[in-house]
N, C-alpha and C. Protein backbone atom coordinates (compact mmCIF):
# COMPACT_ATOMS: atom_id res chain seq x y z
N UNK A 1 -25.94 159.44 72.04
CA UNK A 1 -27.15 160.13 72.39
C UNK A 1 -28.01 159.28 73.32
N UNK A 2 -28.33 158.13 72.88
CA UNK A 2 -29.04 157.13 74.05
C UNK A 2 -28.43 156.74 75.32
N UNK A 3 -26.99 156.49 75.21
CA UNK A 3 -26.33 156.99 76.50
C UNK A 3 -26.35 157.80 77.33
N UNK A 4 -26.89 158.93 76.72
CA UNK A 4 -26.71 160.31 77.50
C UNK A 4 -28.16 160.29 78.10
N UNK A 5 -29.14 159.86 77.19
CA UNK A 5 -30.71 159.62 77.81
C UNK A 5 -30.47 158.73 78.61
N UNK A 6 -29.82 157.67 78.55
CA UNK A 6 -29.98 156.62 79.94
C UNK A 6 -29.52 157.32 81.24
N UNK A 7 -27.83 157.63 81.52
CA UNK A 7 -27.77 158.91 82.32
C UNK A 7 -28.71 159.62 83.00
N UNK A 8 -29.22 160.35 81.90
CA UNK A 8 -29.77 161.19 82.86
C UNK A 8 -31.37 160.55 83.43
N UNK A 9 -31.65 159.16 82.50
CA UNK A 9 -33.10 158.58 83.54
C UNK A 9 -32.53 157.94 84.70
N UNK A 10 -30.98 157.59 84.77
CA UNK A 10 -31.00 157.33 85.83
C UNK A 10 -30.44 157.98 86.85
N UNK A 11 -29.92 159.28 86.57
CA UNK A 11 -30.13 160.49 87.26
C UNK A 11 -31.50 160.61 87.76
N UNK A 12 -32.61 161.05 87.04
CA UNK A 12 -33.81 161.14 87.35
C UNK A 12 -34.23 160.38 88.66
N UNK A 13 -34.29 159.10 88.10
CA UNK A 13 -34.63 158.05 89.12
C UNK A 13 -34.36 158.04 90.22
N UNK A 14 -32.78 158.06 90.66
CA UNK A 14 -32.10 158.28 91.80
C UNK A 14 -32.69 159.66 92.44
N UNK A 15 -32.90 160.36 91.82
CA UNK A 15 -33.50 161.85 92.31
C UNK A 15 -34.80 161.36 93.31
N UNK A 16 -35.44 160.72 92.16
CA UNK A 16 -36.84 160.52 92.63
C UNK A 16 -37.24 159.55 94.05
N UNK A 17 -35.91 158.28 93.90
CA UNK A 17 -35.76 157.95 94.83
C UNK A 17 -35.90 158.44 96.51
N UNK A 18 -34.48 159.27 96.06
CA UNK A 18 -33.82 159.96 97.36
C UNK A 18 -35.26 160.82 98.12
N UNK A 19 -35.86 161.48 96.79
CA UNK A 19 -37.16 162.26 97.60
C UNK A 19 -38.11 161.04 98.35
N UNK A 20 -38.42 160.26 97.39
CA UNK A 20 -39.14 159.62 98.53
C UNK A 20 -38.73 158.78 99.68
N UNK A 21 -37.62 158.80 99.99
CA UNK A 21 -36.74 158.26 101.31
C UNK A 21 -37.22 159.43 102.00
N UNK A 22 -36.47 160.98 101.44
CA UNK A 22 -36.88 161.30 102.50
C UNK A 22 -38.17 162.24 102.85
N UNK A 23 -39.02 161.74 102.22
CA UNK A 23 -40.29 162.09 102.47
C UNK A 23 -41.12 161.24 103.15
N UNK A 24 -40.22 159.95 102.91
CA UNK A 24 -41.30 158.74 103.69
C UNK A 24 -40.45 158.72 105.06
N UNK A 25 -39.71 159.41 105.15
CA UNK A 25 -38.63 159.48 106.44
C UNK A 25 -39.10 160.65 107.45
N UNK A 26 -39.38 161.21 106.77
CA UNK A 26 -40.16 162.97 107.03
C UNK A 26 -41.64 162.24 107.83
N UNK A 27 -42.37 161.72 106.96
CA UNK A 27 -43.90 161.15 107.85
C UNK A 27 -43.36 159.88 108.01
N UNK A 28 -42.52 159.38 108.59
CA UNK A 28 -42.38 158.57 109.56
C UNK A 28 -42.35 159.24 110.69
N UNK A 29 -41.40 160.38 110.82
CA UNK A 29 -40.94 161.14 111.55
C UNK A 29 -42.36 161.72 112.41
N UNK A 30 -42.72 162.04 111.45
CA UNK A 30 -44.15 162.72 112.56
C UNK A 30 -45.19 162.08 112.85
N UNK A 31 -45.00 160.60 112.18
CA UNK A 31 -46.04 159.79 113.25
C UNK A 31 -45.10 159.49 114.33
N UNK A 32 -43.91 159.26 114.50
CA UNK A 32 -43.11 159.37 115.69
C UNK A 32 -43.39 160.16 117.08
N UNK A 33 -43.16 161.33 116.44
CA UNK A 33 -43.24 162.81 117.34
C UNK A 33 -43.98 163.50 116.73
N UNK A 34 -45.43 163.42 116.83
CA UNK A 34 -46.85 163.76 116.92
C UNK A 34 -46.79 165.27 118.10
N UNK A 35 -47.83 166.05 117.06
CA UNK A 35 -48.12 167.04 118.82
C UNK A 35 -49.55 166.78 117.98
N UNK A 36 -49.94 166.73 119.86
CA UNK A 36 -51.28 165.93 120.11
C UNK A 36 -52.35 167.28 120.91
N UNK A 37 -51.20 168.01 121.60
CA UNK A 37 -51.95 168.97 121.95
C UNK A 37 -51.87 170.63 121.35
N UNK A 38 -52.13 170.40 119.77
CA UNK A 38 -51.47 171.67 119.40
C UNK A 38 -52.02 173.16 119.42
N UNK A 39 -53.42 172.74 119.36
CA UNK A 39 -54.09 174.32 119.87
C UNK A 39 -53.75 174.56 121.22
N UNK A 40 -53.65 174.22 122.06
CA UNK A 40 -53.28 174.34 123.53
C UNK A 40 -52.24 174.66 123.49
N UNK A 41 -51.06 173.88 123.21
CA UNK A 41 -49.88 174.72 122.70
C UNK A 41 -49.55 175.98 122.47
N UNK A 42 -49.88 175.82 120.88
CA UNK A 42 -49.89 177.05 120.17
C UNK A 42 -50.56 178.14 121.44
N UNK A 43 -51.65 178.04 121.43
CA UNK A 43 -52.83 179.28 122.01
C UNK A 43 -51.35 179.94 123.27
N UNK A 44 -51.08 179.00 123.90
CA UNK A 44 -50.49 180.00 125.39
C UNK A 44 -49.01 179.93 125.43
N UNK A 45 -48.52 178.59 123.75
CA UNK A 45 -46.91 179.53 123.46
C UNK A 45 -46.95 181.17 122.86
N UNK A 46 -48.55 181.66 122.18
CA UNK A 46 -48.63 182.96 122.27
C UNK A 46 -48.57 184.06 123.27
N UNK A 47 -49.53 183.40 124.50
CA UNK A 47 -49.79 183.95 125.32
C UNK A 47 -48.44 184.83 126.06
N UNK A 48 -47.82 183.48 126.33
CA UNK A 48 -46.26 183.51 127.30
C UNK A 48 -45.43 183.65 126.46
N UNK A 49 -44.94 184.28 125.57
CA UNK A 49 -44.42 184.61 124.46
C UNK A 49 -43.04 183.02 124.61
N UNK A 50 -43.43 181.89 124.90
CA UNK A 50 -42.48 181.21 124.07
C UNK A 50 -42.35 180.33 123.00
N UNK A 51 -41.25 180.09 121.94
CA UNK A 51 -41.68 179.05 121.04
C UNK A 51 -42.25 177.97 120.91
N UNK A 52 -42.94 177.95 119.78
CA UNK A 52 -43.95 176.90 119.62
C UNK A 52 -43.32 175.29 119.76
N UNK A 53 -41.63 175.38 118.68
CA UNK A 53 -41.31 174.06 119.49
C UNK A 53 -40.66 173.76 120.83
N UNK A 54 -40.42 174.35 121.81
CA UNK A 54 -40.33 174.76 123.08
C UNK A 54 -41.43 173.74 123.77
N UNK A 55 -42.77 174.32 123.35
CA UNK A 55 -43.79 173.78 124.15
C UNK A 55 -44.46 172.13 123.76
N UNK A 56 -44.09 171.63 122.59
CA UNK A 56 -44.19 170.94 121.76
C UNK A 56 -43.19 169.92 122.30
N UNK A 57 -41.90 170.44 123.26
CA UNK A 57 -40.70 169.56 123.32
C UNK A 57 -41.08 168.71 125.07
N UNK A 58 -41.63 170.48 125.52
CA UNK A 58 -41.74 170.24 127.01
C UNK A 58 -42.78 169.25 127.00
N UNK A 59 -44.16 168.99 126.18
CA UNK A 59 -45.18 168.61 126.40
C UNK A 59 -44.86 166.60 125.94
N UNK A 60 -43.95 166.40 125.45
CA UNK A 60 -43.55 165.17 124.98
C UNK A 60 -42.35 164.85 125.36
N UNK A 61 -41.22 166.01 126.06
CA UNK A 61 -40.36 165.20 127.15
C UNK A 61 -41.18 164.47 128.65
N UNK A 62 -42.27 165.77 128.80
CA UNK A 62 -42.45 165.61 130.25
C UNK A 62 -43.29 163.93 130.42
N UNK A 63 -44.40 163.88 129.15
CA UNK A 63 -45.13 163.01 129.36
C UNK A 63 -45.82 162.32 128.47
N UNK A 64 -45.38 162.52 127.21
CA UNK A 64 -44.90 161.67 126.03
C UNK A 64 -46.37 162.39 125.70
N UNK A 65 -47.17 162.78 125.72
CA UNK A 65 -48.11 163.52 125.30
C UNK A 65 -49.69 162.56 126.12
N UNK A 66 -48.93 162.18 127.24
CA UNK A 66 -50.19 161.68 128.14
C UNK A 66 -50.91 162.57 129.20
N UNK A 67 -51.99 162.83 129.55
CA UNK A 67 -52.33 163.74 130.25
C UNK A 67 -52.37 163.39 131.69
N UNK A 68 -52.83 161.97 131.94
CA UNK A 68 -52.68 160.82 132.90
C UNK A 68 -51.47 160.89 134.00
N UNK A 69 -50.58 161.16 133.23
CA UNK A 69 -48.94 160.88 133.44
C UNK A 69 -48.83 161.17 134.71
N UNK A 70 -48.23 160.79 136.04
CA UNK A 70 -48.03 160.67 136.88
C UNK A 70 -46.43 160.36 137.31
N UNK A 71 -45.22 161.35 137.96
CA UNK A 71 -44.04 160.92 137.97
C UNK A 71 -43.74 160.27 139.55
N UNK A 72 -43.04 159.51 139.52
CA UNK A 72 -42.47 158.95 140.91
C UNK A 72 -42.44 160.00 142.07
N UNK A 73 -41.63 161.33 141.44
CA UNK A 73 -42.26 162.77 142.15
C UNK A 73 -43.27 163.37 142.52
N UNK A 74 -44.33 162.63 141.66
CA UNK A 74 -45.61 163.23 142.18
C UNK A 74 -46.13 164.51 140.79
N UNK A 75 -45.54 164.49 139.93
CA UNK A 75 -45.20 165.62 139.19
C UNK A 75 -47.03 165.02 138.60
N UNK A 76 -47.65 165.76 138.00
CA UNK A 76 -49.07 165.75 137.30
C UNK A 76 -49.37 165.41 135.58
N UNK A 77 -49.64 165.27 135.12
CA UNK A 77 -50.51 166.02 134.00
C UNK A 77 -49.48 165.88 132.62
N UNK A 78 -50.09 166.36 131.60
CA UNK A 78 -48.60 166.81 130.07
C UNK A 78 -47.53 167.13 130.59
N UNK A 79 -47.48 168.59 131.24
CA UNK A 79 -46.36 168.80 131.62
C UNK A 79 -45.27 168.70 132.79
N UNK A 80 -46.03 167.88 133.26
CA UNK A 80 -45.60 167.56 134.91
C UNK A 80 -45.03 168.25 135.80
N UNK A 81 -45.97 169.15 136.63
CA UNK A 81 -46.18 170.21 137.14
C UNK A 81 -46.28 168.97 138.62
N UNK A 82 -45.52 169.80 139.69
CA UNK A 82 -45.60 168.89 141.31
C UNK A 82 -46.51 169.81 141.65
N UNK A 83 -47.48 169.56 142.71
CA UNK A 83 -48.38 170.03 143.64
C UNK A 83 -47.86 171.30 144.03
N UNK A 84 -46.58 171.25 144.72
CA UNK A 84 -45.86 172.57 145.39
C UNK A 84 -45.41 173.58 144.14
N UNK A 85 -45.03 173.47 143.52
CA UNK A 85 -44.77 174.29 141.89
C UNK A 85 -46.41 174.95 141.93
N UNK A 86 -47.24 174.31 141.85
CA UNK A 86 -48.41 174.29 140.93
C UNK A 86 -49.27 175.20 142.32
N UNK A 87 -48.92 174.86 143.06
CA UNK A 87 -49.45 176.22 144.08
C UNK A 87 -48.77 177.42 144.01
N UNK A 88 -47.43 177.52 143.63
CA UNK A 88 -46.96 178.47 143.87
C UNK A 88 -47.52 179.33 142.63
N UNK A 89 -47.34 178.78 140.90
CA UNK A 89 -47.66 178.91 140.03
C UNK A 89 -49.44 179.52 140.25
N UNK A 90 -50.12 178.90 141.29
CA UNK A 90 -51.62 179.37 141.13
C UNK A 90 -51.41 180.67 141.46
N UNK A 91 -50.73 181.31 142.90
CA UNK A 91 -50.13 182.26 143.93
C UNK A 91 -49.57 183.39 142.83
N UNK A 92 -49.16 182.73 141.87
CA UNK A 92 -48.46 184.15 140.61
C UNK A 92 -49.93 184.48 139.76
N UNK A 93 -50.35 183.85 139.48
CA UNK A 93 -51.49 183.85 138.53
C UNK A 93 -52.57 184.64 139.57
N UNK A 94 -52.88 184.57 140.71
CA UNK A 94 -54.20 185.04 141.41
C UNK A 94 -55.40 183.67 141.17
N UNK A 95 -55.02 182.60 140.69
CA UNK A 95 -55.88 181.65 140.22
C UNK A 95 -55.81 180.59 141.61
N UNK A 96 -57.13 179.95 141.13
CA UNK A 96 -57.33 179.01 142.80
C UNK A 96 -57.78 177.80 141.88
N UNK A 97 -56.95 176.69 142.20
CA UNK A 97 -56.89 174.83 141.44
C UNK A 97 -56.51 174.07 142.23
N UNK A 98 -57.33 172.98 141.82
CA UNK A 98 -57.21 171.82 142.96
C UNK A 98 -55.91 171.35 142.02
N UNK A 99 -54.78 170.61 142.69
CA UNK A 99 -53.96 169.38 141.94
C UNK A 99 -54.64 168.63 141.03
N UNK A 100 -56.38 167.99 141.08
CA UNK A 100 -55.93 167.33 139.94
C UNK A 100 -56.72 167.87 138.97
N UNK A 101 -56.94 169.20 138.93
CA UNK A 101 -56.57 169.76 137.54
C UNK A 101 -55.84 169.72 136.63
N UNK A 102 -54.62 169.55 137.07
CA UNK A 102 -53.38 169.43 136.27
C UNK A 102 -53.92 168.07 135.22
N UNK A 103 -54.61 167.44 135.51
CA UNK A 103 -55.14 166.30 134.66
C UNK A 103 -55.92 166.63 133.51
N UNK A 104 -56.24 168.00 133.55
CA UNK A 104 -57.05 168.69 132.40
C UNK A 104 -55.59 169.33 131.70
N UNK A 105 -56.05 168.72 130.28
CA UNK A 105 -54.44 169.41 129.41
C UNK A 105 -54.58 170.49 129.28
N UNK A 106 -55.92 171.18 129.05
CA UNK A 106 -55.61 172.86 128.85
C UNK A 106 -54.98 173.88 130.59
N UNK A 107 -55.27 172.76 131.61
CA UNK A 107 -54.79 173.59 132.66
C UNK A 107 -53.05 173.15 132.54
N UNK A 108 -52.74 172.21 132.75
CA UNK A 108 -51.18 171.78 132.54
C UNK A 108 -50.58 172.41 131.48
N UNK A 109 -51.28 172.49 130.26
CA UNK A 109 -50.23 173.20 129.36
C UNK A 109 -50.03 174.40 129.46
N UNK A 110 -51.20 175.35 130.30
CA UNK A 110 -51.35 177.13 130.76
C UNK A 110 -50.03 177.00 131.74
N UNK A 111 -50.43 175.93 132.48
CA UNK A 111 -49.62 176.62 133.54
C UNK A 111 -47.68 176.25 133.71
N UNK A 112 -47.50 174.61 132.57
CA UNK A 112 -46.51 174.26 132.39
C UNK A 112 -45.88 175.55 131.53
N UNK A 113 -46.42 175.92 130.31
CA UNK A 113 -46.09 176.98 129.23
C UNK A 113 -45.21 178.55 130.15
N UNK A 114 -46.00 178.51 131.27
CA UNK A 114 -46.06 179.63 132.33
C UNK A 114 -44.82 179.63 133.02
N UNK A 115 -45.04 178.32 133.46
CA UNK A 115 -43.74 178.28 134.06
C UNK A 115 -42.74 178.07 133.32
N UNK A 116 -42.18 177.24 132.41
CA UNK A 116 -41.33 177.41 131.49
C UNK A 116 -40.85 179.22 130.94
N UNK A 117 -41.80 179.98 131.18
CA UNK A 117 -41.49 181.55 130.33
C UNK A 117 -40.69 181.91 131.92
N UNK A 118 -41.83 181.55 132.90
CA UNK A 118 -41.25 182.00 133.85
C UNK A 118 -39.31 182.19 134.04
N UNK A 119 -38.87 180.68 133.58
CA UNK A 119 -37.59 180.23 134.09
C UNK A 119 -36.69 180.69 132.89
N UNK A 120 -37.09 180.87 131.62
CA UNK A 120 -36.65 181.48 130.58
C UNK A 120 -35.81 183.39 130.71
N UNK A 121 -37.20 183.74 131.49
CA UNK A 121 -37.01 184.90 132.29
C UNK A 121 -36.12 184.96 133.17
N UNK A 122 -36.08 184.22 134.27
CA UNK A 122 -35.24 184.09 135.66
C UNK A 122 -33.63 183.71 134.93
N UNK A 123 -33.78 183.17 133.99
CA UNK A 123 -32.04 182.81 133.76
C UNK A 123 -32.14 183.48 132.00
N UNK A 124 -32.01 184.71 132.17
CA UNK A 124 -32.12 185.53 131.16
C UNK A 124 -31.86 184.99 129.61
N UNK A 125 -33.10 183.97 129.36
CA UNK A 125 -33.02 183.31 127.97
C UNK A 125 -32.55 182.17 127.79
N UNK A 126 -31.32 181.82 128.36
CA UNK A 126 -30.87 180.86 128.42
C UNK A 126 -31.50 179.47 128.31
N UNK A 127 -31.49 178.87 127.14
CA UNK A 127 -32.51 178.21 127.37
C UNK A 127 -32.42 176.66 127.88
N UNK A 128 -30.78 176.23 127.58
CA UNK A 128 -30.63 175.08 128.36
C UNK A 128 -30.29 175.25 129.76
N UNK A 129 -30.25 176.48 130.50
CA UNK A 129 -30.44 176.44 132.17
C UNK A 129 -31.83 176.67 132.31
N UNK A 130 -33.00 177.25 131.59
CA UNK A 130 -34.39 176.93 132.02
C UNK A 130 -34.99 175.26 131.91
N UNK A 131 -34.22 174.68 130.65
CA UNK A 131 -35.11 173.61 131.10
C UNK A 131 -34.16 172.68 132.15
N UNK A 132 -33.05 172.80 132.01
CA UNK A 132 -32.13 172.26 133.13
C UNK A 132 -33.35 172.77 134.93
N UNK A 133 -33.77 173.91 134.98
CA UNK A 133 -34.29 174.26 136.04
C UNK A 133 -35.88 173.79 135.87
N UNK A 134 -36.48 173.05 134.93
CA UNK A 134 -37.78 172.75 134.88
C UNK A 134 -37.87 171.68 135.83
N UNK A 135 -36.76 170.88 134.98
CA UNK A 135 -36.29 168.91 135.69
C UNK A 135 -35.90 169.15 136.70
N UNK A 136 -34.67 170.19 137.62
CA UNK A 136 -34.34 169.80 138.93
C UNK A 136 -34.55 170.82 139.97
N UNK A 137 -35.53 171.91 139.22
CA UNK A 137 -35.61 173.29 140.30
C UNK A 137 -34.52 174.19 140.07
N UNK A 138 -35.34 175.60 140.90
CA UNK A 138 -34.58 176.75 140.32
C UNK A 138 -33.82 177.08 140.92
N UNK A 139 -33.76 176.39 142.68
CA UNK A 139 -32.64 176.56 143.26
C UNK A 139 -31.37 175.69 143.03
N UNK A 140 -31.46 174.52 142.84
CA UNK A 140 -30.50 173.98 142.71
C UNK A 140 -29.58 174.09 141.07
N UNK A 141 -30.53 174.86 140.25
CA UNK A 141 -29.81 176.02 139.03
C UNK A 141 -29.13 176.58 139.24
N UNK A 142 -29.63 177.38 140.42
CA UNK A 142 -28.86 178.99 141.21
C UNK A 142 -27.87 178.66 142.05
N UNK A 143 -27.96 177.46 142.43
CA UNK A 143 -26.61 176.83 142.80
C UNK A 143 -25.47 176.63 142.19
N UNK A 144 -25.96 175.93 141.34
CA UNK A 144 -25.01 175.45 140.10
C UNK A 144 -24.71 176.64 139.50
N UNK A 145 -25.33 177.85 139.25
CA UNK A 145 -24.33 178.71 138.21
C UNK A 145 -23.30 178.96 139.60
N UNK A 146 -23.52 179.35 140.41
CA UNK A 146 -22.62 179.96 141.46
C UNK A 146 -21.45 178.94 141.32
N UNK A 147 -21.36 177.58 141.25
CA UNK A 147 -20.27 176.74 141.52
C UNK A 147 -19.54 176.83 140.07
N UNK A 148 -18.21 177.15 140.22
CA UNK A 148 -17.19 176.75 138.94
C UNK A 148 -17.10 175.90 138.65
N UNK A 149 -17.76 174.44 139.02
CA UNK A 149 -17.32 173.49 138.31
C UNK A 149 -18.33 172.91 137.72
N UNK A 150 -19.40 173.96 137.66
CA UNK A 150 -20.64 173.71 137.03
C UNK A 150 -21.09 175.10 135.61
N UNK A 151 -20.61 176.20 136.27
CA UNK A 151 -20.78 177.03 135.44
C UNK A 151 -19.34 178.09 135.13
N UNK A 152 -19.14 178.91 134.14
CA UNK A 152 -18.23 179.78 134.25
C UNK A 152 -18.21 180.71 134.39
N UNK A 153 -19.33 180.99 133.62
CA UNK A 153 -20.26 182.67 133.60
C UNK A 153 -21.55 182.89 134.59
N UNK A 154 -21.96 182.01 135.33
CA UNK A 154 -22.76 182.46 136.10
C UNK A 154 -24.57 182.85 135.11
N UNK A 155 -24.08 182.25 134.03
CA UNK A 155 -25.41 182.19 132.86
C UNK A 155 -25.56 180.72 132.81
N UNK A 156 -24.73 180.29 132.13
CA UNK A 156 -24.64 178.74 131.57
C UNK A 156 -24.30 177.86 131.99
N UNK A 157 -24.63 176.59 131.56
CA UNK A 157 -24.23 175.55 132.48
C UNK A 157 -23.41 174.64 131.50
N UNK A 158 -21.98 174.16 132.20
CA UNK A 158 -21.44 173.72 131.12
C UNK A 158 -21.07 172.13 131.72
N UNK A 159 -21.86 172.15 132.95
CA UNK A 159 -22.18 170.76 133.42
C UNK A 159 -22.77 171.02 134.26
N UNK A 160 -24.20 169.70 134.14
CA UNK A 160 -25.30 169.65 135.00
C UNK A 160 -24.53 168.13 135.96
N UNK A 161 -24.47 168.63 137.12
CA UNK A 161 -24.41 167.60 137.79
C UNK A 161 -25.22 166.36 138.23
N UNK A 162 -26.18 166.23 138.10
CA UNK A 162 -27.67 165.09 138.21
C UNK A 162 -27.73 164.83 136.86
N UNK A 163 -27.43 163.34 136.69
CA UNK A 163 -27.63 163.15 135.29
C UNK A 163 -28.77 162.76 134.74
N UNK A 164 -30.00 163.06 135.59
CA UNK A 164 -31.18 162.94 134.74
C UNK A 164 -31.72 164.18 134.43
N UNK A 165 -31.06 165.14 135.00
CA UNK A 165 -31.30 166.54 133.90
C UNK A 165 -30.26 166.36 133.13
N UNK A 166 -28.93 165.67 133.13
CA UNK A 166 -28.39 166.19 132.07
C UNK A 166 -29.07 165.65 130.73
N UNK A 167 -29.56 164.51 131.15
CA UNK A 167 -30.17 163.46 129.69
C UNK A 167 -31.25 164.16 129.23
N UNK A 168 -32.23 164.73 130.60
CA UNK A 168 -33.48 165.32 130.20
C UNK A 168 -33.18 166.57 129.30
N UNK A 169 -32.52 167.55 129.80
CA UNK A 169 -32.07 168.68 128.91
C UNK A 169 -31.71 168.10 126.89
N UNK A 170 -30.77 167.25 126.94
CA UNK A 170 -30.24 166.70 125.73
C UNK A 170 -32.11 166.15 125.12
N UNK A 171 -32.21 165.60 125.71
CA UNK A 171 -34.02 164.76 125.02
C UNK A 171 -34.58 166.03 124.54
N UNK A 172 -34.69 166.88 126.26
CA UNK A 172 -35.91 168.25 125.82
C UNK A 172 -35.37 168.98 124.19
N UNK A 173 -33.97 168.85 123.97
CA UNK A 173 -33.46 169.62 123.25
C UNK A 173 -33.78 168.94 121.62
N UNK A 174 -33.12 167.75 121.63
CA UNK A 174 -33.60 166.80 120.29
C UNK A 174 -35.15 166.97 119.89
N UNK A 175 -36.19 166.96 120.78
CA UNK A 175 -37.39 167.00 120.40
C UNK A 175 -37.58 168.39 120.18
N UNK A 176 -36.98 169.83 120.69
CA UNK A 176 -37.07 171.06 120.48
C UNK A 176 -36.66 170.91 118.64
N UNK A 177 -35.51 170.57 118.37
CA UNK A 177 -34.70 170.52 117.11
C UNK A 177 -36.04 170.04 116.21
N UNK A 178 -36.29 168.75 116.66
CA UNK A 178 -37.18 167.50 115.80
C UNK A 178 -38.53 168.43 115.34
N UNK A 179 -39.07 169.10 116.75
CA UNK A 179 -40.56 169.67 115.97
C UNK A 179 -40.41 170.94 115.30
N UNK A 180 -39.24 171.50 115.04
CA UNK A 180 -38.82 172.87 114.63
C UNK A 180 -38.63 172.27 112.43
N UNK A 181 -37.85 171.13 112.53
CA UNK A 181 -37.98 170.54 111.35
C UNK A 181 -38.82 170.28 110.87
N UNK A 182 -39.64 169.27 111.36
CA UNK A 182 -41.19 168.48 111.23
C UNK A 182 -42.05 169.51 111.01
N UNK A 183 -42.24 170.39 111.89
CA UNK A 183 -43.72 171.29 111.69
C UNK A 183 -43.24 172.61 111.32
């Protein structure tokens, strides 16, 4: 009988353990990968009907959740939006912005969120050829489905040729996974 009580306290124990591994693994995790901008988020992943960890992924691939952020490209803001995007993006909207707006997070995340639905749209859902087309443009997407040795179906991409979309896509995607768990 006391055997069987030891058992199962150390059943217990081990139980109790394992939870707090992974609970202390869990808020490790999200002081890790923090969303910093989540009403902004949230508010215009409603707007633009896309998921919440979507915008959550884009906003901490593009710029780790800095608003500052500035790319070698010239790209802006959270979501790193280029000057020429971000005019064209004003041109859909009817809206008139200087570039460094994009330095204001509620304008970068409207208009990053925007464009992201946009490209979601243009490559019918698909969601690793939209963000594949966030990182290298939508023409050189529309290229790539056309080439067979990039796509098969003319949807998907079953190799990105530039390997800093291919890495960026895989990142955008882990942090899509990560805040879908976490939050």
């Amino acid at each position: 009988m006391a055997r069987k009580r030891k058992k199962r306290g150390v059943r217990v124990l081990a139980l109790i353990l394992v939870a707090a591994a992974v609970l202390g693994g869990f808020w490790y995790l999200r002081r890790c990968v923090p969303i910093k901008y989540k009403d902004l988020a949230d508010k215009y992943a409603g707007i633009y009907g896309v998921r919440k960890s979507l915008v959550y992924a884009l906003i901490q691939t593009e710029s780790g959740n800095d608003p500052g952020a500035v790319s070698s490209a010239g790209a802006v803001g959270l979501t790193q939006i280029t000057p020429e995007t971000f005019e064209w993006l004003c041109l859909k909207t009817g809206e008139t912005h200087a570039v460094s707006d994009l330095n204001d997070p509620e304008t970068s995340v409207k208009y990053g969120v925007f464009f992201l639905s946009l490209l979601l749209k243009e490559f019918d859902g698909e969601r690793d050829t939209a963000i594949a087309a966030y990182n290298a443009g939508m023409n050189a997407v529309r290229g790539w489905l056309t080439d067979s040795r990039y796509s098969s179906d003319g949807r998907t991409l079953k190799n990105i040729p530039y390997s800093e979309t291919r890495w960026y896509v895989i990142k955008f995607k882990c942090y899509d996974i990560l805040y879908r768990i976490l939050y």
